[in-house]
Protein backbone atom coordinates (compact mmCIF):
# COMPACT_ATOMS: atom_id res chain seq x y z
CA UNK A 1 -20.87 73.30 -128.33
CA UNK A 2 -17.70 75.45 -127.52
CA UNK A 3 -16.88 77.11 -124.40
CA UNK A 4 -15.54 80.05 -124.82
CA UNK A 5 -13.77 81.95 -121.90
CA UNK A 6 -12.66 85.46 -121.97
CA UNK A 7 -9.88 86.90 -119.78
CA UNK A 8 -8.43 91.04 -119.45
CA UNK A 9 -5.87 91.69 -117.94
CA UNK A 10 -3.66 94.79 -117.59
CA UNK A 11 -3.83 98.65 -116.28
CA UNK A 12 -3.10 101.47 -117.78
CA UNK A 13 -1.76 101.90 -121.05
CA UNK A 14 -0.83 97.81 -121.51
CA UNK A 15 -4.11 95.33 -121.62
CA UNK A 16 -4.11 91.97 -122.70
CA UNK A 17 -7.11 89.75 -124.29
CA UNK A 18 -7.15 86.28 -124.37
CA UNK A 19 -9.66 84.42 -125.51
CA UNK A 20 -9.95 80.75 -125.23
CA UNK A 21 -12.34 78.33 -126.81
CA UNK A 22 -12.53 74.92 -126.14
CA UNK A 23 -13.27 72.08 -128.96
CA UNK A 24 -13.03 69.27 -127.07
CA UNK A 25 -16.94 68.08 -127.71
CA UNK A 26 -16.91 68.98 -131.42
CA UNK A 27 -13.56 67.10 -131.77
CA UNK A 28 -14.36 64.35 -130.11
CA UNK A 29 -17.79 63.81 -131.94
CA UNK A 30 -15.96 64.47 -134.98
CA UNK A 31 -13.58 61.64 -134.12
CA UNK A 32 -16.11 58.80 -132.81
CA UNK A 33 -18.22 59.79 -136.56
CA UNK A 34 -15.20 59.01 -138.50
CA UNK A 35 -14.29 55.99 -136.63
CA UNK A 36 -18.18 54.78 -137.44
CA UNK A 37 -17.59 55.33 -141.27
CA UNK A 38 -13.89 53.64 -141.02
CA UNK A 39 -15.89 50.70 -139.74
CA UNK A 40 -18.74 50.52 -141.79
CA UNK A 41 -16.75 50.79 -144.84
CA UNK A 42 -14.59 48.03 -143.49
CA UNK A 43 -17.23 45.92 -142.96
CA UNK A 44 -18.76 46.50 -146.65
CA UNK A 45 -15.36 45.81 -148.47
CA UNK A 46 -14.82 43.04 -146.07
CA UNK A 47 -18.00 41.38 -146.87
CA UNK A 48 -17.66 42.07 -150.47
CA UNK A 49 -13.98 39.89 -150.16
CA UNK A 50 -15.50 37.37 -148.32
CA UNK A 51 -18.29 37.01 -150.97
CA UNK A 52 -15.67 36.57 -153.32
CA UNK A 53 -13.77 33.88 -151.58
CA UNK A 54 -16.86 32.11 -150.66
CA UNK A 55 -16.92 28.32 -151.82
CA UNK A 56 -19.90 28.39 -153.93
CA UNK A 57 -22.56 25.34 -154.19
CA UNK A 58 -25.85 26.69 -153.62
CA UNK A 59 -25.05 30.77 -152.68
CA UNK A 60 -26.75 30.18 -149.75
CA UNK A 61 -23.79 30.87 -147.46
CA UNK A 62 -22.50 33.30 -149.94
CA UNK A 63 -25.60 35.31 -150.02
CA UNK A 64 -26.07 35.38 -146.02
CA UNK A 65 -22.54 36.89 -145.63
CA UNK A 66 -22.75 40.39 -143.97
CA UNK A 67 -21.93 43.25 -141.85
CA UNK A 68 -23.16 45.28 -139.15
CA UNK A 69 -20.83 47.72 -136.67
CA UNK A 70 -21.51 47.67 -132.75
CA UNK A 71 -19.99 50.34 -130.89
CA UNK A 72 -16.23 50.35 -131.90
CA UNK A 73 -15.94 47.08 -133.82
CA UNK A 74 -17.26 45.76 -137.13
CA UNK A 75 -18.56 42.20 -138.00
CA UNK A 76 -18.39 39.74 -140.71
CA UNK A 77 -20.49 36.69 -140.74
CA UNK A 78 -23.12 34.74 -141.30
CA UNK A 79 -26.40 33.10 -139.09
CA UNK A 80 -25.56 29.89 -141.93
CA UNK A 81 -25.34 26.88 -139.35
CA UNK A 82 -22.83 25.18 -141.64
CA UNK A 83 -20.72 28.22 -141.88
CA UNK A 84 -18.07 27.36 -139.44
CA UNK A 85 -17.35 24.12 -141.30
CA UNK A 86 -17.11 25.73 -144.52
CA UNK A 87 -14.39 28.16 -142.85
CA UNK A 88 -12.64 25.69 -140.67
CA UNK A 89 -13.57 22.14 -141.92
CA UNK A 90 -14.46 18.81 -140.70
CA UNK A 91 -12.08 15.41 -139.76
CA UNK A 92 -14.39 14.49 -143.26
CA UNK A 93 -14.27 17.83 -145.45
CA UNK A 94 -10.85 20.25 -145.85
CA UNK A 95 -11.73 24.17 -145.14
CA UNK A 96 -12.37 26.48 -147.57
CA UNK A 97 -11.92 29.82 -145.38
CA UNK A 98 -13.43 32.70 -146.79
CA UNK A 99 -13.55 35.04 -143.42
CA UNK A 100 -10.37 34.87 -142.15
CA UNK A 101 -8.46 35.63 -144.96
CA UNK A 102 -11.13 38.70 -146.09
CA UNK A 103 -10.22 40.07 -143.10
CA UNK A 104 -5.84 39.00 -142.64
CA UNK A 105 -5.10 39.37 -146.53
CA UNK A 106 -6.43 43.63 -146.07
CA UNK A 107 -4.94 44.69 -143.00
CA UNK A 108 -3.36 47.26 -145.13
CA UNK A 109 -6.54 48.48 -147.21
CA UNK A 110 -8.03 48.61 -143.77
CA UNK A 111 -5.35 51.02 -141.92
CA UNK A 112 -5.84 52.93 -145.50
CA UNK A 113 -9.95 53.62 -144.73
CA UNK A 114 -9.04 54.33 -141.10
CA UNK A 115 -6.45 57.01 -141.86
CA UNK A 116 -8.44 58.39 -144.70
CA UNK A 117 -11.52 59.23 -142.58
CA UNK A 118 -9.54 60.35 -139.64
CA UNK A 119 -7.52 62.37 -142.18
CA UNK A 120 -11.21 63.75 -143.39
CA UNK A 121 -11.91 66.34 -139.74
């Protein structure tokens, strides 16, 4: 809610009004709700690359791919136990990353989402 301060000023025949209202709250809730949209729809186009990058045998790592947002940040995973071996490899298997490069190949597309909801209040 605004707070809105009034000040007069002045005698005679010269008076001054000045009224002041401070947005601070309503800016700064406007703010921290675009940042949460920036970040979900980062997450959702992230997961949606990652998806897509995903080496497919069974889907079962592809289809546990997603996204939630906690506070200021945004994740990408999966709870697949042989997840981190798909992304990184093994001394036996080569990777086949599909999370880093969702996320390092959009850098871009990502400042794009961040300015456009910011650009949104």
């Amino acid at each position: 809610m605004a707070n809105n301060t009034h000040y007069s000023c002045g005698g005679g025949d010269f008076h001054v009004d000045v009224n002041i209202t401070d947005f601070t709250e309503e800016i700064t809730e406007a703010i921290q709700a675009a940042i949460q949209r920036a970040l979900f729809r980062i997450g959702l186009e992230c997961e949606v690359y990652a998806k897509k990058l995903c080496h497919v045998v069974t889907g079962r790592l592809r289809n546990s791919i997603t996204h939630y947002v906690d506070g200021d940040s945004v994740y990408v995973g999966t709870n697949v136990e042989y997840a981190q071996y798909e992304e990184e490899g093994t001394s036996r298997r080569p990777p086949h990353p599909y999370l880093r490069p969702a996320v390092n190949d959009h850098l871009d597309e990502w400042s794009k989402i961040v300015e456009d909801e910011l650009g949104s209040i």
